[in-house]
N, C-alpha and C. Protein backbone atom coordinates (compact mmCIF):
# COMPACT_ATOMS: atom_id res chain seq x y z
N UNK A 1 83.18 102.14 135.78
CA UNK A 1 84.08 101.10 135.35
C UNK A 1 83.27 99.82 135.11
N UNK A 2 83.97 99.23 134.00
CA UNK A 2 83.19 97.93 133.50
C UNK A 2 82.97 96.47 134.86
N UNK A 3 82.10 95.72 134.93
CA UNK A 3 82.39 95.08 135.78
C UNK A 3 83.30 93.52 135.01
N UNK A 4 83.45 92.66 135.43
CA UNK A 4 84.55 91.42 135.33
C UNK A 4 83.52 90.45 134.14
N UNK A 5 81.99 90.98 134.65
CA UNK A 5 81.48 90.23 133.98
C UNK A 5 81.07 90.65 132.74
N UNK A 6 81.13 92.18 132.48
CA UNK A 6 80.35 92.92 131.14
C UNK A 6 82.30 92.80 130.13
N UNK A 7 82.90 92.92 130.96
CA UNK A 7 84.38 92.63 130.13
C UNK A 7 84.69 91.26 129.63
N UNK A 8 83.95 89.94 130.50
CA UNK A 8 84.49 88.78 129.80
C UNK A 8 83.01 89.01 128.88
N UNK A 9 81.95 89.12 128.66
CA UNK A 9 81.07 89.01 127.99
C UNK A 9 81.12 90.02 126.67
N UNK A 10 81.83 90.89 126.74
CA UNK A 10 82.32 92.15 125.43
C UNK A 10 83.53 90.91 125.05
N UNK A 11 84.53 90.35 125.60
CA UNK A 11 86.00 89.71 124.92
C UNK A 11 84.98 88.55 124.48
N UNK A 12 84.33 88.24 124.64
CA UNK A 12 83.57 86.33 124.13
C UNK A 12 82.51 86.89 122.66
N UNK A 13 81.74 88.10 123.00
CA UNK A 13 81.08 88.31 121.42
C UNK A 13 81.89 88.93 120.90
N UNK A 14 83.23 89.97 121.24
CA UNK A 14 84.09 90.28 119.83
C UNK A 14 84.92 89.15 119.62
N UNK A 15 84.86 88.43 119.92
CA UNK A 15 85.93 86.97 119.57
C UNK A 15 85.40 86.02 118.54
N UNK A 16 83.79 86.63 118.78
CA UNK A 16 83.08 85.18 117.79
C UNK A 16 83.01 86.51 116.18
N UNK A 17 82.89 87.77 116.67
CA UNK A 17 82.80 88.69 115.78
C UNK A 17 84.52 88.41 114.90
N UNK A 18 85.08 88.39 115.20
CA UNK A 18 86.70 88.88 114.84
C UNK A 18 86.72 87.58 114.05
N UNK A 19 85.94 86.35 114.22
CA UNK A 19 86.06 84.62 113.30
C UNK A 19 85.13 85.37 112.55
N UNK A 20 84.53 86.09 112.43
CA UNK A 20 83.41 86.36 110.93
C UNK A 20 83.92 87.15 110.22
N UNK A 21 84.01 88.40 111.01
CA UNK A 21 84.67 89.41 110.01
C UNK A 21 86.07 90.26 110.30
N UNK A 22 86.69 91.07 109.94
CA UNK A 22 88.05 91.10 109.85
C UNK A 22 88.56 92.67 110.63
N UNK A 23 89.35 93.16 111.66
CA UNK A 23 89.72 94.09 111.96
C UNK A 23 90.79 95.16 110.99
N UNK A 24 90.00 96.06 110.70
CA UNK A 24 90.60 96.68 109.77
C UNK A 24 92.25 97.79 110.43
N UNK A 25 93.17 98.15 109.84
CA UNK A 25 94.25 98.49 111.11
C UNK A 25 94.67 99.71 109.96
N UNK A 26 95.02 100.71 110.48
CA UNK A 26 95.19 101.82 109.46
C UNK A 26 97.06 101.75 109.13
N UNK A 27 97.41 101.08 108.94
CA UNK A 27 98.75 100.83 109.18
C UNK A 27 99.37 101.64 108.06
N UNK A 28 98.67 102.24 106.79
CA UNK A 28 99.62 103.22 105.94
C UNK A 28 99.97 104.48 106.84
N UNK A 29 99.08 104.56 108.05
CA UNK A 29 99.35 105.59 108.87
C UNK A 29 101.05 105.35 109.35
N UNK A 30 102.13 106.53 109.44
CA UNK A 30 103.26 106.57 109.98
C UNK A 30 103.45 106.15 111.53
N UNK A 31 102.74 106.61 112.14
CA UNK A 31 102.22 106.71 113.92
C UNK A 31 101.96 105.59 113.85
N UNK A 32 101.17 104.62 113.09
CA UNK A 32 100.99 103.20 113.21
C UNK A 32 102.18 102.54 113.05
N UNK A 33 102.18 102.90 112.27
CA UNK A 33 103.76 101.75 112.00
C UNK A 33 105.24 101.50 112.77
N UNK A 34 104.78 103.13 113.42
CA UNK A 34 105.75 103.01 114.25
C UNK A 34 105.62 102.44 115.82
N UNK A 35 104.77 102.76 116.25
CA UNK A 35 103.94 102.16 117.03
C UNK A 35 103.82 100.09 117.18
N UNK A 36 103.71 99.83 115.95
CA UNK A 36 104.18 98.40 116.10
C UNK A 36 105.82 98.37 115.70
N UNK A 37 106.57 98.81 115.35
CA UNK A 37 108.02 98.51 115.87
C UNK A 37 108.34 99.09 117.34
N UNK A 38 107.75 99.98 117.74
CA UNK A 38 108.27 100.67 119.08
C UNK A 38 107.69 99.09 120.12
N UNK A 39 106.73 98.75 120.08
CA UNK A 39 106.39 97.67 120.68
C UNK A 39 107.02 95.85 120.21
N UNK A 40 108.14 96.17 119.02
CA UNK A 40 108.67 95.37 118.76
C UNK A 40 107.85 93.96 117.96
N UNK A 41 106.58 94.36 117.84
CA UNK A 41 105.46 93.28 116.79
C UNK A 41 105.28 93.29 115.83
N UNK A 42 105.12 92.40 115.43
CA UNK A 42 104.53 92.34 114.15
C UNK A 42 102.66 92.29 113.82
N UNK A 43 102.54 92.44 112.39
CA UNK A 43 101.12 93.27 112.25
C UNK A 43 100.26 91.57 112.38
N UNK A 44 100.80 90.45 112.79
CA UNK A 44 99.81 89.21 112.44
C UNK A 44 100.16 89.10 114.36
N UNK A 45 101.13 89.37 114.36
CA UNK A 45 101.43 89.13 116.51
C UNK A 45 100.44 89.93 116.74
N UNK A 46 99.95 91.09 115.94
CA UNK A 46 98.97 92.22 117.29
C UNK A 46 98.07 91.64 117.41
N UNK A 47 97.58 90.63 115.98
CA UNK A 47 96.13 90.03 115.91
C UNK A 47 96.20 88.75 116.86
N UNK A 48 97.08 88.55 117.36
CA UNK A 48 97.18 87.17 118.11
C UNK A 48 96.86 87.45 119.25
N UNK A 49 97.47 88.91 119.79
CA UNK A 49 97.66 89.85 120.90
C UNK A 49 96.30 89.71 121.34
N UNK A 50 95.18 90.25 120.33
CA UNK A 50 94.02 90.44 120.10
C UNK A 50 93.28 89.24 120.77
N UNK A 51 93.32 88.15 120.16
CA UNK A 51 92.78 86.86 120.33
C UNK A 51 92.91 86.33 121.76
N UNK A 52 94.01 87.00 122.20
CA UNK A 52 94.68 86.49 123.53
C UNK A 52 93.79 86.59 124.95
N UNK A 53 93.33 88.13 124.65
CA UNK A 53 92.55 88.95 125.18
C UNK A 53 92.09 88.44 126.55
N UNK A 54 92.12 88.82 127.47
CA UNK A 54 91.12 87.81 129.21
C UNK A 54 90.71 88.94 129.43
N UNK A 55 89.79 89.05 130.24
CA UNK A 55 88.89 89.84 131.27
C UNK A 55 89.91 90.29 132.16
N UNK A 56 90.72 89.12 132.85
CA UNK A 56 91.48 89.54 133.77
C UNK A 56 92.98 90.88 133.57
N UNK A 57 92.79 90.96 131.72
CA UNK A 57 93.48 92.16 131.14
C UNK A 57 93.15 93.22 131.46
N UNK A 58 91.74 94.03 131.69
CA UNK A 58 91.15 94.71 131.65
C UNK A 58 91.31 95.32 132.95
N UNK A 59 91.86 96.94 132.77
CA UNK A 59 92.43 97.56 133.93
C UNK A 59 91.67 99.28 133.62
């Protein structure tokens, strides 16, 4: 298991990664799509979801 510190240090370089370049989301997929209504979001909320991200998430 990851430690507290290799998890905030993976969420801080994909964070500076995710301001450069762009997460691609397969969303013509059916299973996707349903998947963000079953969770009640929308496809710009997941990316926020994303951004939100803490170490202290990580279970």
């Amino acid at each position: 298991m990851a430690t507290y510190d290799e998890v905030s240090q993976f969420l801080k370089d994909f964070k500076v990664k995710l301001e450069i370049f762009q997460i691609y989301f397969l969303d013509y997929r059916s299973k996707n799509k349903q998947g963000l209504l079953d969770l009640e979001i929308t496809s710009s909320k997941r990316i926020e979801i994303i951004k939100d991200l803490l170490a202290e998430d990580y279970c």
